[in-house]
C-alpha atoms as a PDB file:
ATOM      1  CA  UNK A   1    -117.640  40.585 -89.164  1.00  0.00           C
ATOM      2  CA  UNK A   2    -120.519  40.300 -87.220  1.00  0.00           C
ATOM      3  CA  UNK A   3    -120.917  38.774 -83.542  1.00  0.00           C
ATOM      4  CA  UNK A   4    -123.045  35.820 -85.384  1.00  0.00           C
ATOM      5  CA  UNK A   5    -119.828  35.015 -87.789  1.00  0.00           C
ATOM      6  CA  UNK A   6    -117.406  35.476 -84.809  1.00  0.00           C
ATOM      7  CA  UNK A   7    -119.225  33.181 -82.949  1.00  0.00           C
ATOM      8  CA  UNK A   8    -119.483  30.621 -85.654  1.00  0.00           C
ATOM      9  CA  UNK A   9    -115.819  31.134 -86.389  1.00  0.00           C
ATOM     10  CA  UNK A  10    -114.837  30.291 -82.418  1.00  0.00           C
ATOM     11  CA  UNK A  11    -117.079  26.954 -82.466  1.00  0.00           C
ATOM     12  CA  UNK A  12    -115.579  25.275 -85.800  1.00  0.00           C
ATOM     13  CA  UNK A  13    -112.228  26.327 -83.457  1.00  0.00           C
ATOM     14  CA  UNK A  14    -113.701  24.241 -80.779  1.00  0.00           C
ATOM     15  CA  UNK A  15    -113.445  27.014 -78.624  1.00  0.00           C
ATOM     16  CA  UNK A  16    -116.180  27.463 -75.761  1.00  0.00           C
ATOM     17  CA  UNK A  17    -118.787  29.706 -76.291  1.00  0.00           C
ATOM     18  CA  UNK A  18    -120.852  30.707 -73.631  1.00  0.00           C
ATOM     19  CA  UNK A  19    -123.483  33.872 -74.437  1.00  0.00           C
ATOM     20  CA  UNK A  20    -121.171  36.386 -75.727  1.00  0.00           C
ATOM     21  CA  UNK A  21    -117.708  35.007 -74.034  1.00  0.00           C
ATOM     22  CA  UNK A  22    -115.468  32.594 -75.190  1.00  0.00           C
ATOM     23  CA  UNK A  23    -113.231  30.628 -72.833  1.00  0.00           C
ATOM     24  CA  UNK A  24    -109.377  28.996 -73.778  1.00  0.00           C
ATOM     25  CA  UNK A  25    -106.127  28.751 -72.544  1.00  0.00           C
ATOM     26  CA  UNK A  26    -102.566  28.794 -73.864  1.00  0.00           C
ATOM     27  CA  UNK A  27    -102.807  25.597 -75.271  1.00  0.00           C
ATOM     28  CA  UNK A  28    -105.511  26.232 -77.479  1.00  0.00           C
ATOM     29  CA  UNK A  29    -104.896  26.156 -80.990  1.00  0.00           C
ATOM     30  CA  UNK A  30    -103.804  29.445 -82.093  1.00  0.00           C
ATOM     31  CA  UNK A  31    -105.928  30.638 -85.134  1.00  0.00           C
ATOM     32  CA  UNK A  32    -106.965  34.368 -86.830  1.00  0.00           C
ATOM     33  CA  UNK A  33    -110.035  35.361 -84.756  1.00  0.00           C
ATOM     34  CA  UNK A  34    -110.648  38.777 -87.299  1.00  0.00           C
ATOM     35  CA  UNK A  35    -108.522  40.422 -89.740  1.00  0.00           C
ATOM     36  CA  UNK A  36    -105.872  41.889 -87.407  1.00  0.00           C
ATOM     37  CA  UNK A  37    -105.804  39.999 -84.721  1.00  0.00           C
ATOM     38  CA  UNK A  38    -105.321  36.206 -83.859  1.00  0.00           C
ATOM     39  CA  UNK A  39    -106.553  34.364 -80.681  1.00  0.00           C
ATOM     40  CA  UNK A  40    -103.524  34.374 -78.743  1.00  0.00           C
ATOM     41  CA  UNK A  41    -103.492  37.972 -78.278  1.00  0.00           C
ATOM     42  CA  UNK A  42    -106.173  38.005 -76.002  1.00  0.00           C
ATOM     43  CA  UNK A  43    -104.622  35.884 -73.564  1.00  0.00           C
ATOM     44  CA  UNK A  44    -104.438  36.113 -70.221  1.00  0.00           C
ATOM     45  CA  UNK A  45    -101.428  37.595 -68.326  1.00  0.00           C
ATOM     46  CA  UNK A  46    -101.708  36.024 -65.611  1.00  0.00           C
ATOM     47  CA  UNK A  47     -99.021  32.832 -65.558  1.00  0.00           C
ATOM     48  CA  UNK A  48    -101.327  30.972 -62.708  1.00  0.00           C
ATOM     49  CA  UNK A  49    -104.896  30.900 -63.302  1.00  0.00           C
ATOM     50  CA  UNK A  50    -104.181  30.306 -67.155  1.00  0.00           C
ATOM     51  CA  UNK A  51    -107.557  30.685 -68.182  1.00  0.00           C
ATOM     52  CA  UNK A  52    -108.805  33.053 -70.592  1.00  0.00           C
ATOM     53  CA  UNK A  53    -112.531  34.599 -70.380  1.00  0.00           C
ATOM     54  CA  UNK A  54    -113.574  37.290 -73.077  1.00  0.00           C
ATOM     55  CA  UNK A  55    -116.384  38.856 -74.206  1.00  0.00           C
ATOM     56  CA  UNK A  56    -116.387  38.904 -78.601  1.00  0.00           C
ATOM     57  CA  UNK A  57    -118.216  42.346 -78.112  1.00  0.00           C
ATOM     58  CA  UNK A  58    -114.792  43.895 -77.187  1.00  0.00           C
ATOM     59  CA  UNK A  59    -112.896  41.785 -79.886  1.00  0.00           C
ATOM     60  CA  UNK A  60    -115.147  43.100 -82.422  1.00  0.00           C
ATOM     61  CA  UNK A  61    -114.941  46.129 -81.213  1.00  0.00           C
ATOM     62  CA  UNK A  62    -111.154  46.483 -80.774  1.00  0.00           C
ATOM     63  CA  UNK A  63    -111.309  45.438 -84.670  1.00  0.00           C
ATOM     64  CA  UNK A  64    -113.233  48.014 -85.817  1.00  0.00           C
ATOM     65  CA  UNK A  65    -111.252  50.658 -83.958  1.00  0.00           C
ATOM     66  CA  UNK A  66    -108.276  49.220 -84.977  1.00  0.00           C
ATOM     67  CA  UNK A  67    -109.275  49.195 -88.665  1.00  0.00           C
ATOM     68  CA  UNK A  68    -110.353  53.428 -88.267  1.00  0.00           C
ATOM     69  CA  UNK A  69    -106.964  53.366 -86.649  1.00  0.00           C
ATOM     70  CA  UNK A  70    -105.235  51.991 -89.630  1.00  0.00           C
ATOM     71  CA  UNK A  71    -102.058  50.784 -87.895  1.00  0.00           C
ATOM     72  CA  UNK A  72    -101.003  47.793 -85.168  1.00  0.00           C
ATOM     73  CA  UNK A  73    -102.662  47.675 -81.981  1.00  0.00           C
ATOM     74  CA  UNK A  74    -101.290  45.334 -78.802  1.00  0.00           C
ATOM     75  CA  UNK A  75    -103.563  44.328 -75.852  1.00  0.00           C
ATOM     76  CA  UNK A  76    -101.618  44.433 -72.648  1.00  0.00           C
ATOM     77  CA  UNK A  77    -104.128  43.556 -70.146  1.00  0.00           C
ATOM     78  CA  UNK A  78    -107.093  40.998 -70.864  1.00  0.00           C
ATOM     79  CA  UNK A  79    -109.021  38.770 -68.842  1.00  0.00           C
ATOM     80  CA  UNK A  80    -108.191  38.864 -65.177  1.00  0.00           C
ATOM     81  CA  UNK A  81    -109.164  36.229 -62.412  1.00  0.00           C
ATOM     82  CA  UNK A  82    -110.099  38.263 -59.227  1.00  0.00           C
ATOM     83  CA  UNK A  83    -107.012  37.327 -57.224  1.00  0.00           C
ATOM     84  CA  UNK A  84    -104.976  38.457 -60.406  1.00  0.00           C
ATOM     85  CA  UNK A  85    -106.541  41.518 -60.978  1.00  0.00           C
ATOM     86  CA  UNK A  86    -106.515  42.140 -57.096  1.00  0.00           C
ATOM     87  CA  UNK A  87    -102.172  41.062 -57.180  1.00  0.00           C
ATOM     88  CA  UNK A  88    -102.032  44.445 -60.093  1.00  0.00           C
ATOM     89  CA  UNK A  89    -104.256  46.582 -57.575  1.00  0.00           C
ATOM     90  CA  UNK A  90    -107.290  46.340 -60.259  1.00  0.00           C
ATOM     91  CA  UNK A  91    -110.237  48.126 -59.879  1.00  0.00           C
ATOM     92  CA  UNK A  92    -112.539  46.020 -57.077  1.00  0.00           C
ATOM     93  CA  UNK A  93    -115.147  45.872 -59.552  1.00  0.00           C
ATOM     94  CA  UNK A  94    -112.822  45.975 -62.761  1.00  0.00           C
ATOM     95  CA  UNK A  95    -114.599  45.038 -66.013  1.00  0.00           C
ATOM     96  CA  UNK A  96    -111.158  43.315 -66.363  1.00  0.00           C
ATOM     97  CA  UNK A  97    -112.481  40.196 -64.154  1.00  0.00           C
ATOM     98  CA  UNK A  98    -115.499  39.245 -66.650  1.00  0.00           C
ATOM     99  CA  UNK A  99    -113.748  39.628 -69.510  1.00  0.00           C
ATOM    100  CA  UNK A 100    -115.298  42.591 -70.949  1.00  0.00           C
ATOM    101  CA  UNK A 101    -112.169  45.065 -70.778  1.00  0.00           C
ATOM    102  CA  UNK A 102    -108.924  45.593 -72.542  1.00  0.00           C
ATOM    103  CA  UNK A 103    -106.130  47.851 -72.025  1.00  0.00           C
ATOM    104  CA  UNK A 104    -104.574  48.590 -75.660  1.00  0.00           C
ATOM    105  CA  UNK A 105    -101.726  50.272 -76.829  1.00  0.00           C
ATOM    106  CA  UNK A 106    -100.757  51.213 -79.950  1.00  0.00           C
ATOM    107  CA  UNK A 107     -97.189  49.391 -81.477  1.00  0.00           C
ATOM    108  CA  UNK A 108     -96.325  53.209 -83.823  1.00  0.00           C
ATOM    109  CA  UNK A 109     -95.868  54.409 -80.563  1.00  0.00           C
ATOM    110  CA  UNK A 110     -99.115  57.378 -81.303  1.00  0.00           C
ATOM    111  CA  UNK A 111    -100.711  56.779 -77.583  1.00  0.00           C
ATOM    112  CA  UNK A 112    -102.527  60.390 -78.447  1.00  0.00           C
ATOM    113  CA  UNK A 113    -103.567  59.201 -81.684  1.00  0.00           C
ATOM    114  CA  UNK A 114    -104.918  55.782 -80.391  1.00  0.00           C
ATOM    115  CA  UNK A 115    -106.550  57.480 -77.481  1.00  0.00           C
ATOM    116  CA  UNK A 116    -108.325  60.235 -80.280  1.00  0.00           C
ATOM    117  CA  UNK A 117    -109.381  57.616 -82.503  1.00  0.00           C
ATOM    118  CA  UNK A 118    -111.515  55.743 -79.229  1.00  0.00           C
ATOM    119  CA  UNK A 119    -112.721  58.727 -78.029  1.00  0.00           C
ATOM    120  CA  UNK A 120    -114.353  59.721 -81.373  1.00  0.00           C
ATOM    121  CA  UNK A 121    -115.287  56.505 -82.076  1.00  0.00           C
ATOM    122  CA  UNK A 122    -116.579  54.543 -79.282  1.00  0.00           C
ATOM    123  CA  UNK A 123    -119.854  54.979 -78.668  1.00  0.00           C
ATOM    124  CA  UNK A 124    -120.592  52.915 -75.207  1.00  0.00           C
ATOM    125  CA  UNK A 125    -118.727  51.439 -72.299  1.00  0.00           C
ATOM    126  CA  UNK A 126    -115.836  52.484 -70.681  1.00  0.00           C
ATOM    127  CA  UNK A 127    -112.889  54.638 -71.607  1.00  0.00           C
ATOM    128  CA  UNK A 128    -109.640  54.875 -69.626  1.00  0.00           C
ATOM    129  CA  UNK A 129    -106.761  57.431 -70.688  1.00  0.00           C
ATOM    130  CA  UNK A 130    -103.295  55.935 -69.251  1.00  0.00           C
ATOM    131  CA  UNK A 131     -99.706  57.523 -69.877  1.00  0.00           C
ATOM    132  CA  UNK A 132     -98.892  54.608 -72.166  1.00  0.00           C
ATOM    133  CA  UNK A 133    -102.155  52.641 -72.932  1.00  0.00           C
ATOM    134  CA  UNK A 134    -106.014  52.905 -73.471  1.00  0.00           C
ATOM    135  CA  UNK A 135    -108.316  51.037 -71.411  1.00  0.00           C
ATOM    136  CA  UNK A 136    -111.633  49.752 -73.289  1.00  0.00           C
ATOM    137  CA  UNK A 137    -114.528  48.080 -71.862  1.00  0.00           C
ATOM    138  CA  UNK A 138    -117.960  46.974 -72.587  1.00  0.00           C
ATOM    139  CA  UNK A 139    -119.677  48.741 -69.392  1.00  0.00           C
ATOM    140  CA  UNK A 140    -121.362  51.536 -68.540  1.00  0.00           C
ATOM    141  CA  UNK A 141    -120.108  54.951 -70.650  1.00  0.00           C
ATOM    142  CA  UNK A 142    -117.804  56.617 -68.799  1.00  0.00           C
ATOM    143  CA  UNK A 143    -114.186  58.083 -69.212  1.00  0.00           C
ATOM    144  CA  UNK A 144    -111.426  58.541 -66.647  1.00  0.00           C
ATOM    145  CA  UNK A 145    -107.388  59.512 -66.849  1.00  0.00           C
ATOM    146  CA  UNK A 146    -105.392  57.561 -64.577  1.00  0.00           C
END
């Protein structure tokens, strides 16, 4: 799928889309956004500023790792509003906060073989090893363990 298509697909959705970002909330009509993963999923956490801002470059992106991956992948951090992401002592200038990050875990359990397959396949932006889930990001290339 390309960013084009993705696009499209969000607008017939009625879902905003702003550059490269889409915008919705919980009460958006929940629909499959690419082959393994539907809208929903990239929901905020946050239960207060409902609001969900992401950027399709990391959608896409998550797809195509997941599909080298070849099993299920969960997103456990998305969007974050800046008080949000400041209340879960996020990174001051977290890529979390304009939507171009997503900490991921993989549902088999494999955090080694999720964090291998992003490693050897992502080529830019960020890279965050956790003890129980990989951080992805559109911004500059960089890796850190945390």
């Amino acid at each position: 799928m390309t960013l084009k298509e993705l696009k499209d697909l969000c607008l017939k959705n009625n879902i905003k889309v702003d550059g490269d970002h889409i915008t919705f909330n919980a009460s958006t009509p929940n629909f499959q956004l690419t082959k393994n993963f539907k809208l929903h999923e990239f929901l905020t956490k946050n239960r207060k500023d409902t609001t969900t801002k992401i950027n399709l470059k990391i959608i896409l992106e998550l797809q195509q790792l997941r599909t080298i991956f070849g099993s299920p992948i969960g997103i456990s951090s998305s969007y974050r509003s800046p008080s949000y992401n400041k209340s879960v002592n996020g990174a001051t200038a977290s890529q979390h906060i304009y939507g171009n990050a997503l900490d991921t875990y993989p549902i088999n359990g494999d955090i080694k073989g999720w964090l291998s397959c992003v490693v050897k396949n992502k080529k830019q932006g960020g890279v965050g090893h956790y003890p129980t889930f990989v951080h992805i990001d559109t911004g500059a290339t960089r890796f850190w363990k945390g």
